[in-house]
C-alpha atoms as a PDB file:
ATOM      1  CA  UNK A   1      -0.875 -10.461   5.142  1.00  0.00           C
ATOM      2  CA  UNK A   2       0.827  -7.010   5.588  1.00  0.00           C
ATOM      3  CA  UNK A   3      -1.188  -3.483   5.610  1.00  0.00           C
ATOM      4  CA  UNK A   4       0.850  -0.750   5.250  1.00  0.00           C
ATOM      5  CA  UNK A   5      -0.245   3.168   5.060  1.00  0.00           C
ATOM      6  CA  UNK A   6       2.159   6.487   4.110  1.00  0.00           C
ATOM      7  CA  UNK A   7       0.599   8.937   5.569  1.00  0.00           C
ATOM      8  CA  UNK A   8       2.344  11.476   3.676  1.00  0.00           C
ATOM      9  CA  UNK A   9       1.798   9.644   0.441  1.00  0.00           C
ATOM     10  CA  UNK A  10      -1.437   9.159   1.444  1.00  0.00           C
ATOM     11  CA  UNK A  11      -0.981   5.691  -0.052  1.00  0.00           C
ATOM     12  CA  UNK A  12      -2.597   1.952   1.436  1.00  0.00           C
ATOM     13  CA  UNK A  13      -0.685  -1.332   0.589  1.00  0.00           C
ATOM     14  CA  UNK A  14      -1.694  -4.721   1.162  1.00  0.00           C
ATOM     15  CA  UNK A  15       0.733  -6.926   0.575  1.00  0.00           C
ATOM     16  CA  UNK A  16      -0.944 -10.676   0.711  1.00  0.00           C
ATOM     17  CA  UNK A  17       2.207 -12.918  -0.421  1.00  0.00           C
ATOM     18  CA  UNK A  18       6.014 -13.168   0.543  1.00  0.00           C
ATOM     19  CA  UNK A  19       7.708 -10.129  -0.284  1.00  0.00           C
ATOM     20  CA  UNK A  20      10.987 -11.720  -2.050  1.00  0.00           C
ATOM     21  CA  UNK A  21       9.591 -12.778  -5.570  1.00  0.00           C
ATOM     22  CA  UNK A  22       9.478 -10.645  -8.725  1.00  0.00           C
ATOM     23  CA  UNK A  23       6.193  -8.983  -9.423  1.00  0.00           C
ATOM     24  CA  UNK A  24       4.994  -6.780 -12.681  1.00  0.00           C
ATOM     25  CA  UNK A  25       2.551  -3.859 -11.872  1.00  0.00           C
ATOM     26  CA  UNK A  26      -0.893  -4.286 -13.254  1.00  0.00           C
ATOM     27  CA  UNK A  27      -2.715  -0.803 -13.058  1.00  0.00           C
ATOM     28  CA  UNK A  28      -6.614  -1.484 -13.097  1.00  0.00           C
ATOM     29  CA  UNK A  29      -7.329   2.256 -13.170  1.00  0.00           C
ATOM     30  CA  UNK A  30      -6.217   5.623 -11.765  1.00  0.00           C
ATOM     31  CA  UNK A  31      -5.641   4.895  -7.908  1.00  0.00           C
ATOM     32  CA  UNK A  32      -5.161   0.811  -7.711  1.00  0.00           C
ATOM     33  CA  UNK A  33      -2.333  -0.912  -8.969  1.00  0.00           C
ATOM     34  CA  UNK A  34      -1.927  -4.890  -8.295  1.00  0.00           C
ATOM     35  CA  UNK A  35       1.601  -6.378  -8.214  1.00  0.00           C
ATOM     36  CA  UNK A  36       1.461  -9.733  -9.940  1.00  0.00           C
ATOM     37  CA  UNK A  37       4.109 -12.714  -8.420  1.00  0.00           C
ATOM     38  CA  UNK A  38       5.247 -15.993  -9.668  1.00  0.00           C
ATOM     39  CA  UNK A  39       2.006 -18.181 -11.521  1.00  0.00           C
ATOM     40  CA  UNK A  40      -0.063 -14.638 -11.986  1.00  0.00           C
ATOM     41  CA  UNK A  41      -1.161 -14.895  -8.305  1.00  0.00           C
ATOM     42  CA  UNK A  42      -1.565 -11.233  -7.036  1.00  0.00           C
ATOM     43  CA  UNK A  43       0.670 -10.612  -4.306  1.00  0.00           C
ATOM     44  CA  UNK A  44       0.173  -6.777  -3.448  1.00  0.00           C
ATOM     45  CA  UNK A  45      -2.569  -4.371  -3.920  1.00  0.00           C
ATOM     46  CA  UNK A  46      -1.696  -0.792  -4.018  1.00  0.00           C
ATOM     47  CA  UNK A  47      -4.052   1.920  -3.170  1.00  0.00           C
ATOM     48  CA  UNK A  48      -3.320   5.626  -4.250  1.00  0.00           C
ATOM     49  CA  UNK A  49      -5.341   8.205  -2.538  1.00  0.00           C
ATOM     50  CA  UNK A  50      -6.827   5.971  -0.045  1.00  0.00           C
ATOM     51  CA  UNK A  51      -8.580   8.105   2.888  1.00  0.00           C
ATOM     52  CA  UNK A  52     -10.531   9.811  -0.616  1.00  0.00           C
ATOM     53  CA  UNK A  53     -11.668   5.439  -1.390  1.00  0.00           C
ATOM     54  CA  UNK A  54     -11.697   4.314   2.155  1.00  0.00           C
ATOM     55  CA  UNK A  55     -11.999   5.309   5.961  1.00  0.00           C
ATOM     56  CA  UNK A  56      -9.017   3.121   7.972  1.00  0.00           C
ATOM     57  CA  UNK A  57     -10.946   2.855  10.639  1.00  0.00           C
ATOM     58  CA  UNK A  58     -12.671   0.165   8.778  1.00  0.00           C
ATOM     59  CA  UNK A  59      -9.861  -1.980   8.630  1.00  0.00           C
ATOM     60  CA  UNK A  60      -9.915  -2.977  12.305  1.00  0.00           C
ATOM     61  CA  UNK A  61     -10.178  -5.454  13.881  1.00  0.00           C
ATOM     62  CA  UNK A  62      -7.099  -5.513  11.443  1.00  0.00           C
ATOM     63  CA  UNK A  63      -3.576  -4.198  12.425  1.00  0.00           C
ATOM     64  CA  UNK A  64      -2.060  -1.562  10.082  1.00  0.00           C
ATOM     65  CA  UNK A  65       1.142   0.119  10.315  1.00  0.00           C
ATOM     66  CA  UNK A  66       1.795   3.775   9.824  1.00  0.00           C
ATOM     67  CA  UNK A  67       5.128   4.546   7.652  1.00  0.00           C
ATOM     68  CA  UNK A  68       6.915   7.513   9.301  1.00  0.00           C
ATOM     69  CA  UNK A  69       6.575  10.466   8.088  1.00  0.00           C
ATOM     70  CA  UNK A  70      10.476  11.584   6.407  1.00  0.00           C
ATOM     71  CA  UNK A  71      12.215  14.173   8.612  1.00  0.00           C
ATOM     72  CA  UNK A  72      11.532  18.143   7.092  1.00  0.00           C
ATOM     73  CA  UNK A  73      14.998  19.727   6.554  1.00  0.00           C
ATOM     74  CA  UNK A  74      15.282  22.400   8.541  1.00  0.00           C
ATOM     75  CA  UNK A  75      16.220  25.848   7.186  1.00  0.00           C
ATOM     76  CA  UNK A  76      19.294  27.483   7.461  1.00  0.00           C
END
């Protein structure tokens, strides 16, 4: 199992099968989308707006990793 968070995105993924397989997006409402892999097994669960659903502190004992933010252009 893989937790990721965007921090700029402000976007949670838990991704709970191998990555390499083709999956179909399942939306069950607004801010959670599940990706669906090979025999309908749910492989990824998506969560939009997370720190408004969840606090991340929560997740520990559990690892998570923190995408990096993309560089700002600077201004010329």
């Amino acid at each position: 199992m893989q937790i990721l968070y965007d921090v700029s995105k402000d976007l949670l993924y838990i991704r709970l099968d191998d990555p390499d397989q083709a999956i179909i997006n399942r939306r069950l409402s607004d801010d959670i989308v599940l990706d669906i892999g090979e025999g309908e097994r749910i492989v990824g669960i998506e969560i939009l707006d997370a720190s408004q659903h969840l606090n991340l502190g929560n997740l520990l004992p559990i690892k998570y990793q923190i995408a990096p933010r993309a560089p700002v252009p600077s201004a010329i």
